[in-house]
Protein backbone atom coordinates (compact mmCIF):
# COMPACT_ATOMS: atom_id res chain seq x y z
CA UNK A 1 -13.40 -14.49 -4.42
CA UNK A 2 -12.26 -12.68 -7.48
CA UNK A 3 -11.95 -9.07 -6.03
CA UNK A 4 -12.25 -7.54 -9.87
CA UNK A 5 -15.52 -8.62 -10.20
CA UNK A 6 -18.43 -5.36 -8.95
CA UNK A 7 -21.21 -8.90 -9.07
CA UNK A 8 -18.94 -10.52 -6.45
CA UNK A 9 -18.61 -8.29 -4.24
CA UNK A 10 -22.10 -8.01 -4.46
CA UNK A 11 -22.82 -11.18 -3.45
CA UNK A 12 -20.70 -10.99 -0.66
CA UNK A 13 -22.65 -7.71 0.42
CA UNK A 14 -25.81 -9.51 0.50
CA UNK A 15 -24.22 -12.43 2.40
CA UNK A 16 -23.07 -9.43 5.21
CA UNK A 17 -26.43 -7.47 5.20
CA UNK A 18 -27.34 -8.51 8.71
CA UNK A 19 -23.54 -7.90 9.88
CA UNK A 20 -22.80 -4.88 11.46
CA UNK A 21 -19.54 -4.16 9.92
CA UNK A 22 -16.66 -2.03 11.72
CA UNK A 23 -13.49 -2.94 10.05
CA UNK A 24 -12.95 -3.45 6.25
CA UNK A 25 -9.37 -4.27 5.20
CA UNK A 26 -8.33 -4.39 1.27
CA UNK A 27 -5.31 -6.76 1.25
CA UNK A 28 -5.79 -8.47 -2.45
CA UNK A 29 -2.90 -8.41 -4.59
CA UNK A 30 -1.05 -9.71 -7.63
CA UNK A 31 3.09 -8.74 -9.05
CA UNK A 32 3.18 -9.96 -12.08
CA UNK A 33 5.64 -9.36 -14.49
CA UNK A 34 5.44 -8.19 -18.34
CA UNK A 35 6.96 -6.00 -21.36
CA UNK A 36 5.62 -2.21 -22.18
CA UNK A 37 4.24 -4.01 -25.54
CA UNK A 38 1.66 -6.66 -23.12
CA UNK A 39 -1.81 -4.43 -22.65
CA UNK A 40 -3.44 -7.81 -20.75
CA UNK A 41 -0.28 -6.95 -18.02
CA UNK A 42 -1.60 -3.86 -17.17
CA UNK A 43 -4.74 -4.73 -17.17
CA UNK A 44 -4.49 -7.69 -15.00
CA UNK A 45 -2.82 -6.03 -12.19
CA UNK A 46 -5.14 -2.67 -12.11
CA UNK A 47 -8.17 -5.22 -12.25
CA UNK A 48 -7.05 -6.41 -9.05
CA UNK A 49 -4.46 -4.40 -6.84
CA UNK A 50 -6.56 -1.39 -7.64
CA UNK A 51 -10.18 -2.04 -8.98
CA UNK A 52 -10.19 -4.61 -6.28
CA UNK A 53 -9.68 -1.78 -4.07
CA UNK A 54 -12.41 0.78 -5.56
CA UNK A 55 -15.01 -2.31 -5.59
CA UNK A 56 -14.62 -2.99 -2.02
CA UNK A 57 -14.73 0.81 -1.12
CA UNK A 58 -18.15 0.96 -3.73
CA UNK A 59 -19.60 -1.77 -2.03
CA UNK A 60 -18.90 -0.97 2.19
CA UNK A 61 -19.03 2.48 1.73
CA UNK A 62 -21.98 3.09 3.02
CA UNK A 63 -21.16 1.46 6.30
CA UNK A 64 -18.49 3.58 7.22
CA UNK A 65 -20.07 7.23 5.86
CA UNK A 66 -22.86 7.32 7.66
CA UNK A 67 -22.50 8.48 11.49
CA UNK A 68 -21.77 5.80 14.24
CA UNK A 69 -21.28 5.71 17.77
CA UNK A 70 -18.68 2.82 17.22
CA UNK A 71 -15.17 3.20 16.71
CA UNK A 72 -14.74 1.80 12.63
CA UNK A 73 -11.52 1.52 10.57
CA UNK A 74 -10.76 0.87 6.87
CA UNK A 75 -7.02 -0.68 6.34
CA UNK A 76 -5.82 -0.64 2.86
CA UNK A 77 -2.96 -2.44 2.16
CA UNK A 78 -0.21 -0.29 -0.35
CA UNK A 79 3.82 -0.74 -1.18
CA UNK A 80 6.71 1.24 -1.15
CA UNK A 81 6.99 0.71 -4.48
CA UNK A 82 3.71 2.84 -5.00
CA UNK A 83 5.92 5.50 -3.22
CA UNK A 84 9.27 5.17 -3.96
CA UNK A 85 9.10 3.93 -7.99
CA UNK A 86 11.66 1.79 -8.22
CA UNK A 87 11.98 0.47 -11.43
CA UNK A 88 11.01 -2.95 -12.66
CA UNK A 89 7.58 -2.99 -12.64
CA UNK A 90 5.90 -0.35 -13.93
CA UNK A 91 2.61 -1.52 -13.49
CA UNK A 92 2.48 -3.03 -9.96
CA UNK A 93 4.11 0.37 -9.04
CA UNK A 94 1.68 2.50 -10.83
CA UNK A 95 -1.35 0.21 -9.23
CA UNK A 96 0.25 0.87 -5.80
CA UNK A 97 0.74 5.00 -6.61
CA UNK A 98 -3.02 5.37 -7.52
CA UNK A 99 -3.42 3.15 -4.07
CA UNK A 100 -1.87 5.65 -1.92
CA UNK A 101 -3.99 8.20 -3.64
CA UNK A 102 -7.17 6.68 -3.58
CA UNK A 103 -6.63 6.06 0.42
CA UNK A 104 -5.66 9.57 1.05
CA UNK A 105 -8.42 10.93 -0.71
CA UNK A 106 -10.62 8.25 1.97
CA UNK A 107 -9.71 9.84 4.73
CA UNK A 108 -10.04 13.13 3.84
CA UNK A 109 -13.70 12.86 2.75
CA UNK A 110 -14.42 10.70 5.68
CA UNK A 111 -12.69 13.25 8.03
CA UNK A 112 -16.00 14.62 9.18
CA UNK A 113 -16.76 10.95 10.83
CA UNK A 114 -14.53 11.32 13.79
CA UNK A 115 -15.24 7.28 14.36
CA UNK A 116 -14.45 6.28 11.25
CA UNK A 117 -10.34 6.02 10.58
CA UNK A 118 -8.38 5.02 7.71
CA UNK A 119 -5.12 3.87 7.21
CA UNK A 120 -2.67 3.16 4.70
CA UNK A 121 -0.72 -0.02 5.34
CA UNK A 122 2.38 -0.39 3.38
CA UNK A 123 4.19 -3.45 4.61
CA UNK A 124 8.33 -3.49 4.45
CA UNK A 125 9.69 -7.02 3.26
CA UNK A 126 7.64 -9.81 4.91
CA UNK A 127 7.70 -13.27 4.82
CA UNK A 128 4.18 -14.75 3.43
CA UNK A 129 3.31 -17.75 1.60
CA UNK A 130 4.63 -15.82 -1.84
CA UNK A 131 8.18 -15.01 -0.29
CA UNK A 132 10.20 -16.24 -3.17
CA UNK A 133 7.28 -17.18 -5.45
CA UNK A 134 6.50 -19.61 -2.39
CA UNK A 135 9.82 -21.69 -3.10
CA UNK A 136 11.14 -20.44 0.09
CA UNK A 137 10.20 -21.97 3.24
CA UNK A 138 12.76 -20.31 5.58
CA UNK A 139 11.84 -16.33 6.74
CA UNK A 140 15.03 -14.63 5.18
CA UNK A 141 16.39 -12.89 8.39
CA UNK A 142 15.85 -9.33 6.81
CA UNK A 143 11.95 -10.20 6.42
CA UNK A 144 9.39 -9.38 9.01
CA UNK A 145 6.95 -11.90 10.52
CA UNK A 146 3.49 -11.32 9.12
CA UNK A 147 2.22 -10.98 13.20
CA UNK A 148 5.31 -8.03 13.14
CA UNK A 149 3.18 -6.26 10.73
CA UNK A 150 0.33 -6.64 11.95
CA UNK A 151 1.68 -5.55 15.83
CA UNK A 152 2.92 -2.43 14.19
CA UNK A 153 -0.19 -1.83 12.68
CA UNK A 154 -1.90 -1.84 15.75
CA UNK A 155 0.05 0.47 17.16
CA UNK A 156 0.02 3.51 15.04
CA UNK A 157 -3.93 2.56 14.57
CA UNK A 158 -3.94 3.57 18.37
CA UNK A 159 -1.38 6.22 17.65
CA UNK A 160 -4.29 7.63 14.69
CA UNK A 161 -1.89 7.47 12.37
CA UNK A 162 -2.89 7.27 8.53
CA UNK A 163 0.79 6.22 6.84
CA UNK A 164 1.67 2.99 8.29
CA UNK A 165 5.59 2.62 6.55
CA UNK A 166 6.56 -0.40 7.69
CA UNK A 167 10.49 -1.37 8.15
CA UNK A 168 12.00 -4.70 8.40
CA UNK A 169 15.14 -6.29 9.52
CA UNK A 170 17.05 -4.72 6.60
CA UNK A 171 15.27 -1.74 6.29
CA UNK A 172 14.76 1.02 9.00
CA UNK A 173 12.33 3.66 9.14
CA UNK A 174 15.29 5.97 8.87
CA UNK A 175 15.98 4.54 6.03
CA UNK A 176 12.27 4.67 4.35
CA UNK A 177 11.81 8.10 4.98
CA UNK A 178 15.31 9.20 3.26
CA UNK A 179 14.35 7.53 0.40
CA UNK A 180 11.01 8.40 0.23
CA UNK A 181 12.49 12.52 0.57
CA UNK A 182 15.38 11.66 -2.35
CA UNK A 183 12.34 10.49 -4.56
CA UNK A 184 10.10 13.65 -4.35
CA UNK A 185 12.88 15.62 -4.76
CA UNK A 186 13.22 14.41 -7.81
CA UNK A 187 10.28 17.14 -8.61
CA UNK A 188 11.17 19.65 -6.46
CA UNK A 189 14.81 19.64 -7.76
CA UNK A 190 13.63 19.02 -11.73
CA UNK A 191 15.99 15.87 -11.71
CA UNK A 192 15.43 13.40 -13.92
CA UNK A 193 12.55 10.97 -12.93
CA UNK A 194 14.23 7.71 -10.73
CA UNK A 195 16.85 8.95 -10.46
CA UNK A 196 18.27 7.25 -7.59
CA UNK A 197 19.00 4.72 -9.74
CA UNK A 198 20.48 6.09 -12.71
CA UNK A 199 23.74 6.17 -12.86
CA UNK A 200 24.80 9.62 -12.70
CA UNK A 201 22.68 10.32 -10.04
CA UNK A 202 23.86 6.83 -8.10
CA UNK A 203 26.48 8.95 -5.73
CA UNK A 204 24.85 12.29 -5.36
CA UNK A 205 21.86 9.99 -4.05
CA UNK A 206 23.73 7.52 -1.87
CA UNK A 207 25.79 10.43 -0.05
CA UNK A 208 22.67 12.87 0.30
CA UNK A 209 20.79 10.46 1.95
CA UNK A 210 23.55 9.54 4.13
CA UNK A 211 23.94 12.95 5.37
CA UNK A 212 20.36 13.75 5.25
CA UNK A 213 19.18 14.99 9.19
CA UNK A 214 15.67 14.16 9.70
């Protein structure tokens, strides 16, 4: 299914319309690669990692506004990256920032459906059939299993969480949430923008965090 296309998800709506649905999770996604100068990069990755996303909400909306007696959840799969900024990849990062938004702004106007929930996934590094553009076969021992994710989904789904921040073997929550605190202070302290990895930030950063109580 190509999750860009509004006619395809269509289809699959009229495939469901005798399904009761309760549980709608938007997983697609794509990383590519490509220079400021390449507009088809940009477009390629918002097409799917975040008008995948709007189509899917367009389309099974409806299913989830409207009151219910059965407990319903919407799971939308985002990255750190969309959080954190790190550079690289401007686009995949800037799909995954209007992501987060778009999921936060979900739940709030769905807030006044107390059996409807929605959460924000946002894996830490697991092992899938990409890992390694699918050269590797081995789990790297920092990855997650995908069945870790999805246990610690579970879990803070139960917990009614929205922000589901995955760690990993290499990364801890700890961890996450230091970083995530030395990136919006980039605004609060009118730093320069990424500047955890610029070098004359590189050591105010690394000690900061390290001393940062939570």
């Amino acid at each position: 299914m190509d999750v860009s296309s509004l006619p395809a998800w269509t289809n699959l709506s009229n495939k469901l319309s005798k399904t009761p649905l309760d549980l709608l999770m938007l997983n697609a996604g794509i990383g590519l690669k490509g220079p400021w100068t390449d507009n088809e990069y940009f477009h390629k990755i918002f097409d799917t990692n975040f008008f995948g996303v709007v189509n899917g909400v367009n389309t099974f909306y409806p299913h989830f506004a409207n009151p219910s007696q059965d407990r319903k959840a919407i799971i939308i799969t985002g990255s750190k990256q969309g959080i954190t900024n790190p550079p690289g990849n401007v686009a995949y990062n800037a799909s995954k920032s209007a992501i987060k938004t778009l999921a936060e702004h979900l739940s709030y106007d769905l807030k006044e459906n107390p059996s409807v929930s929605v959460h924000l996934l946002v894996p830490g590094w697991t092992f899938t059939g990409l890992t390694g553009g699918g050269a590797t076969k081995t789990k790297p021992d920092g990855a997650w299993e995908p069945s870790q994710v999805a246990d610690y989904l579970y879990q803070k789904m139960e917990q009614g969480k929205f922000y589901v921040i995955c760690p990993d073997n290499d990364v801890s929550t700890e961890t996450d949430r230091k970083r995530m605190l030395w990136s919006v202070g980039d605004i609060v302290y009118e730093r320069q923008p990424l500047s955890r990895w610029r070098n004359e930030y590189k050591d105010e950063a690394a000690k900061t965090m390290e001393n940062m109580k939570l």
